[in-house]
Protein backbone atom coordinates (compact mmCIF):
# COMPACT_ATOMS: atom_id res chain seq x y z
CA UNK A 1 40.74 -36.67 -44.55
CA UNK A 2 38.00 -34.60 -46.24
CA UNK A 3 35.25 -35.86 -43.78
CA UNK A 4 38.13 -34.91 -40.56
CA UNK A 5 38.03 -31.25 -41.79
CA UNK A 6 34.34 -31.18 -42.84
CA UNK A 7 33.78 -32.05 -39.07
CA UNK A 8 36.37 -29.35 -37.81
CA UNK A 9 34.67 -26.51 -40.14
CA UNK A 10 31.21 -27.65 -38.83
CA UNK A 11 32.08 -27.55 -35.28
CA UNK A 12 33.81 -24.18 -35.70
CA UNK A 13 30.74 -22.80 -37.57
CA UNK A 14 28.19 -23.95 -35.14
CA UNK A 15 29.52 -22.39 -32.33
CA UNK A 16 30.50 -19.15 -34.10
CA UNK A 17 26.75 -19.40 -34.78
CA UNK A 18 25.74 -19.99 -31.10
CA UNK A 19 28.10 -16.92 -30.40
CA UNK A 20 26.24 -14.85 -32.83
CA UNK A 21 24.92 -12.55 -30.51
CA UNK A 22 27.72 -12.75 -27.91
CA UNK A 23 30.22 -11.63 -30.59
CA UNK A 24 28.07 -8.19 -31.01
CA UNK A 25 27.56 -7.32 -27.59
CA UNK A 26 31.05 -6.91 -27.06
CA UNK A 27 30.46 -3.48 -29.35
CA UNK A 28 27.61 -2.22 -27.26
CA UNK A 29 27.90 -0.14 -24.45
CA UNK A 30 27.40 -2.05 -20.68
CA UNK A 31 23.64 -1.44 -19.48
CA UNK A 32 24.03 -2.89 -16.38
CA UNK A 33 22.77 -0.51 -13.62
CA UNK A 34 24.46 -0.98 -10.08
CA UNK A 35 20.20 -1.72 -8.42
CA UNK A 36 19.52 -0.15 -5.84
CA UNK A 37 22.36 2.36 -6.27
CA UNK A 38 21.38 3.50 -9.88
CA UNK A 39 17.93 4.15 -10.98
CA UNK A 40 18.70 4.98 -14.21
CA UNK A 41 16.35 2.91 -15.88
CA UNK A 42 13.00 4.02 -14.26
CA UNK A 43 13.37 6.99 -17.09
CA UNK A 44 13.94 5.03 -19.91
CA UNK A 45 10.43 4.22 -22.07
CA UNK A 46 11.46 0.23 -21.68
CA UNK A 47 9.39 0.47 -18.22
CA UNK A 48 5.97 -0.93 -18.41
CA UNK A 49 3.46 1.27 -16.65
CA UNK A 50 2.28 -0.38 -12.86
CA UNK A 51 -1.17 -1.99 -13.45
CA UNK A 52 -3.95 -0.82 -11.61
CA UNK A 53 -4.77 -3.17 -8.28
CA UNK A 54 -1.23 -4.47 -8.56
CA UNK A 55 0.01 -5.96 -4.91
CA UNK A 56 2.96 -3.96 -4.21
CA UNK A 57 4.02 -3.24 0.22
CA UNK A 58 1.65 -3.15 2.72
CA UNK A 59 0.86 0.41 3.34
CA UNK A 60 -1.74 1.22 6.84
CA UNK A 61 -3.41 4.62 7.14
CA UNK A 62 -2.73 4.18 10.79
CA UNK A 63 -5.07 6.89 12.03
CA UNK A 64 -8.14 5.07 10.29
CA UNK A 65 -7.16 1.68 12.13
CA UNK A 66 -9.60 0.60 14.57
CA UNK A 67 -7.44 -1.85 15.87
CA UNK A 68 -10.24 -4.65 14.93
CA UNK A 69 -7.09 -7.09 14.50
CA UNK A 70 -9.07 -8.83 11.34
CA UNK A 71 -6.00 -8.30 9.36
CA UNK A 72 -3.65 -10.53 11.75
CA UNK A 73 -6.54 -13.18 11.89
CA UNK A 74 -6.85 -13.97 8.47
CA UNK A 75 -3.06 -13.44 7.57
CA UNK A 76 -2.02 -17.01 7.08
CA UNK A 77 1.59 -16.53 7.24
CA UNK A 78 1.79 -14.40 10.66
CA UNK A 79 3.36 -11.07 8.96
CA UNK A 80 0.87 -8.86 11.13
CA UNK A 81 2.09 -7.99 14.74
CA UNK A 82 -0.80 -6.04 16.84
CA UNK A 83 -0.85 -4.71 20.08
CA UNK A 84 -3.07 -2.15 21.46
CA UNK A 85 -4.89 -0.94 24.73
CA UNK A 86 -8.88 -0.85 24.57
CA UNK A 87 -10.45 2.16 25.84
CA UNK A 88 -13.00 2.18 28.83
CA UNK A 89 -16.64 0.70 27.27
CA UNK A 90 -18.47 3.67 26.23
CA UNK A 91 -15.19 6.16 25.09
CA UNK A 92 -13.49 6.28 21.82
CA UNK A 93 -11.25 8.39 20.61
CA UNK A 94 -12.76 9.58 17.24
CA UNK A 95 -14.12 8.44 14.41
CA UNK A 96 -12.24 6.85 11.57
CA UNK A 97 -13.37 8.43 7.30
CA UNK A 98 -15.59 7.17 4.91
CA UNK A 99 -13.84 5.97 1.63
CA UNK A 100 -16.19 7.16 -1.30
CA UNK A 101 -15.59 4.81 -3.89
CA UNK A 102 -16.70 6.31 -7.54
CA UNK A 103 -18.17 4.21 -10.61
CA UNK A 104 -14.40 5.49 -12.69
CA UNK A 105 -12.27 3.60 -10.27
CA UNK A 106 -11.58 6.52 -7.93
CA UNK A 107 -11.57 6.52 -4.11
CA UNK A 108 -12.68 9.79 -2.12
CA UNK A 109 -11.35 9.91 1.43
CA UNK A 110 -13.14 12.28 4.26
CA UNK A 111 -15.93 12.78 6.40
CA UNK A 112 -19.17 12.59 4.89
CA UNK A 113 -21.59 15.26 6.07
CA UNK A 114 -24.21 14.17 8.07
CA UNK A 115 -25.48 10.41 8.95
CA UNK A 116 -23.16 7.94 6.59
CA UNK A 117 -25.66 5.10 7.52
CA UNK A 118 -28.93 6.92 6.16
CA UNK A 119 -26.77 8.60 2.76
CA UNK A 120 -29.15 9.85 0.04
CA UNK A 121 -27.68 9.04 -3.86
CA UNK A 122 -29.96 11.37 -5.22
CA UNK A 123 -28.24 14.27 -4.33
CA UNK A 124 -24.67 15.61 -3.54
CA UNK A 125 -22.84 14.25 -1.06
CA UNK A 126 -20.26 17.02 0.72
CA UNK A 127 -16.48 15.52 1.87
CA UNK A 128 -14.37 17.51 4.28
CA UNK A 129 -11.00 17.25 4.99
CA UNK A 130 -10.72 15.07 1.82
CA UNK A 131 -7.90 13.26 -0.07
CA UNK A 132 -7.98 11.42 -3.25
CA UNK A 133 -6.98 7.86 -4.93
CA UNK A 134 -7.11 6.04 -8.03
CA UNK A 135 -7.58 2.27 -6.55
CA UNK A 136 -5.26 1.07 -3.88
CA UNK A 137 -2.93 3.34 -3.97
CA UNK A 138 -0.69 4.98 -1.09
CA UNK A 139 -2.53 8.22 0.66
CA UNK A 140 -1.42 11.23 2.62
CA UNK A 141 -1.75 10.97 6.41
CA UNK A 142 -4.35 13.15 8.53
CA UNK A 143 -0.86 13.65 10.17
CA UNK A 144 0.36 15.78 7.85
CA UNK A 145 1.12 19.50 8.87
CA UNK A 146 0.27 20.51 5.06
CA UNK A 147 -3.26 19.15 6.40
CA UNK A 148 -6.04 21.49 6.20
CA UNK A 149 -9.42 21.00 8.26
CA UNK A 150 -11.41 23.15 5.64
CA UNK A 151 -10.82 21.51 2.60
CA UNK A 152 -14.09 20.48 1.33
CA UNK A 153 -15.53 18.24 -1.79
CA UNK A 154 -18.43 17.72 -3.33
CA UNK A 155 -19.86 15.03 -5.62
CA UNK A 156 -22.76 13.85 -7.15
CA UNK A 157 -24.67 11.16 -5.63
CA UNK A 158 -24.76 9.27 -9.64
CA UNK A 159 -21.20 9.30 -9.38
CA UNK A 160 -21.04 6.93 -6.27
CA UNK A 161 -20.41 3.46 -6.29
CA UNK A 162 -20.61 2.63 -2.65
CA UNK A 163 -19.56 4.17 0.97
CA UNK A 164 -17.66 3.08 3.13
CA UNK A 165 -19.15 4.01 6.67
CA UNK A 166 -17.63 5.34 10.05
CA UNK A 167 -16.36 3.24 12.54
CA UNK A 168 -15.19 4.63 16.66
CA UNK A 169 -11.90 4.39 17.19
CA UNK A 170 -11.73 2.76 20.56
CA UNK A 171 -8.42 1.52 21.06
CA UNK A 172 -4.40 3.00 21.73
CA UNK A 173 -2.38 0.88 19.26
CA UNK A 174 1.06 0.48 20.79
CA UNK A 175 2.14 -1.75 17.79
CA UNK A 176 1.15 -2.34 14.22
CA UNK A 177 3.85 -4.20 12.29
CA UNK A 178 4.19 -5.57 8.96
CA UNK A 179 7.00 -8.20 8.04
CA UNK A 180 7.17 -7.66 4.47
CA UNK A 181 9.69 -10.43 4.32
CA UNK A 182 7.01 -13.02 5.23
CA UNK A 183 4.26 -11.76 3.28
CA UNK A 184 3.02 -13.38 0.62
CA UNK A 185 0.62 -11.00 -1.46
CA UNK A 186 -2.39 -12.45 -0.99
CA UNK A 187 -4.38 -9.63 -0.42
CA UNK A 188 -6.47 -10.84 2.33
CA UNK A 189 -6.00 -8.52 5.04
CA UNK A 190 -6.66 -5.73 2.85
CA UNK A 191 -10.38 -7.76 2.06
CA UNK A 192 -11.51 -7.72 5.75
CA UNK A 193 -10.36 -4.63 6.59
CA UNK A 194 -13.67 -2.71 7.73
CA UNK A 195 -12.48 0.97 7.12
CA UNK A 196 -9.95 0.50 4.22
CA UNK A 197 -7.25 1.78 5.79
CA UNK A 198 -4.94 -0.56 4.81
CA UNK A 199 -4.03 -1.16 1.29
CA UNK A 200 -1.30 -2.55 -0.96
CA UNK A 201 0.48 0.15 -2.90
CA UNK A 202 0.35 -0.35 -6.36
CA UNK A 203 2.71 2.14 -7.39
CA UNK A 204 6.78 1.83 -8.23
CA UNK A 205 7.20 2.07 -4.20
CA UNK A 206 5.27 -0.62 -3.66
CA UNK A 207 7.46 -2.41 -5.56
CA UNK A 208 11.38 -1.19 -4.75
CA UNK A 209 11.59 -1.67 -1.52
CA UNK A 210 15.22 -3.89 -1.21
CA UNK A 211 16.79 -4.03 2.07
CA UNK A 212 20.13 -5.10 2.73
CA UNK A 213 19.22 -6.64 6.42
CA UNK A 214 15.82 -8.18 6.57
CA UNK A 215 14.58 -6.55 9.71
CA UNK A 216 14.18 -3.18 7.60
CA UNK A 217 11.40 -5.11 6.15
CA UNK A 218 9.64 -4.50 9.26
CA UNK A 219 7.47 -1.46 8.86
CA UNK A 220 5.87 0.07 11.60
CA UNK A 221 2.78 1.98 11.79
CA UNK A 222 1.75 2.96 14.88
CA UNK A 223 2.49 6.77 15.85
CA UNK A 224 1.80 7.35 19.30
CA UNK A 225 2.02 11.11 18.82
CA UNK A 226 -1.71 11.29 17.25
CA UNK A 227 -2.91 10.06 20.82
CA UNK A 228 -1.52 13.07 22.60
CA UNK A 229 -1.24 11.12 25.70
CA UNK A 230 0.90 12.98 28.46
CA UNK A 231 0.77 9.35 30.46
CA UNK A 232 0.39 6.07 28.87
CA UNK A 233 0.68 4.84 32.36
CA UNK A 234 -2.07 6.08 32.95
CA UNK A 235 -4.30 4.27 30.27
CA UNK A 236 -6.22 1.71 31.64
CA UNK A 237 -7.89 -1.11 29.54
CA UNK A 238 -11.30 -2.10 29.41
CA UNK A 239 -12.20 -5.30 31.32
């Protein structure tokens, strides 16, 4: 009889045990958050801070995009889609920056005065039009009416780590999506791409970016309105 009860006060103490921590929740307030309607939690200190080079969305500076199609090439699961008309050999339609990367991790975007294949690091070099990045990190478009031709930097050649030269733009790009629901984070598109125009954001929009139907994760890049064309009719490819 003593061993029957022994058994039953055990069994009740072991799971009052295993309950430990159950039991006291039940006196805290809830702190679920109702994602992606509440954001309350991106102000509490609990939120680790986004590491630097972290592979967050996809993100294209479409207006540096030479339309070299490296990117879909060497994207192994197909989540590139480009399409674009080639201009007529010998036109292009401008050229895209130079990305000025700096020995402290930060990225200077603009047109380097001058010839960006025969640059000098003894001197100053002298940005116009420029815009500014810590790493990978999402940029303003040259699309932007806030944009302002004049804006001019300049930096000391000592502070450079490398350049990143010009390249024509030579092609109308009809198309340039991204199936974020297929990629996979690998980073290789960003690796080939020749003018750095696309990146992976590594900020908390790179990372909330929930959709409740999957073809919203189809982003697409291509703005037709920095053509100006009054005919795409009347765009012919090169042969």
């Amino acid at each position: 009889m003593d061993k029957y009860i022994r058994n039953i006060y055990k069994g009740v103490y072991t799971v009052l045990v295993g309950m430990r921590i159950t039991i006291r929740q039940f006196f805290e307030p809830n702190v679920t958050h109702q994602y992606p309607y509440e954001h309350d939690f991106e102000k509490k200190q609990n939120v680790r801070e986004i590491p630097k080079g972290y592979r967050g969305q996809l993100y294209n500076r479409i207006e540096d995009c030479i339309g070299c199609k490296k990117c879909e090439m060497i994207c192994p699961v197909d989540c590139i889609t480009i399409k674009g008309d080639k201009l007529p050999k010998g036109e292009q339609l401008w050229d895209s920056m130079n990305v000025v990367h700096l020995k402290d991790g930060r990225e200077i975007i603009g047109i380097l005065d001058g010839d960006d294949k025969k640059i000098d690091l003894q001197g100053s070099l002298t940005l116009t039009n420029t815009t500014s990045r810590l790493g990978p990190q999402e940029v303003i478009d040259r699309l932007e009416p806030s944009n302002d031709d004049t804006r001019t930097q300049t930096i000391s050649g000592d502070e450079v780590s490398r350049v990143v030269t010009r390249n024509p733009v030579v092609f109308y790009l009809d198309q340039f999506d991204i199936d974020m629901s297929l990629c996979m984070y690998c980073g290789l598109c960003t690796e080939v791409c020749p003018t750095e125009c696309l990146t992976m954001k590594d900020s908390l929009e790179g990372i909330e970016y929930s959709k409740f139907d999957r073809t919203d994760l189809i982003f697409e890049f291509d703005k037709q309105e920095m053509y100006n064309k009054d005919d795409e009719s009347s765009i012919e490819a090169a042969d």
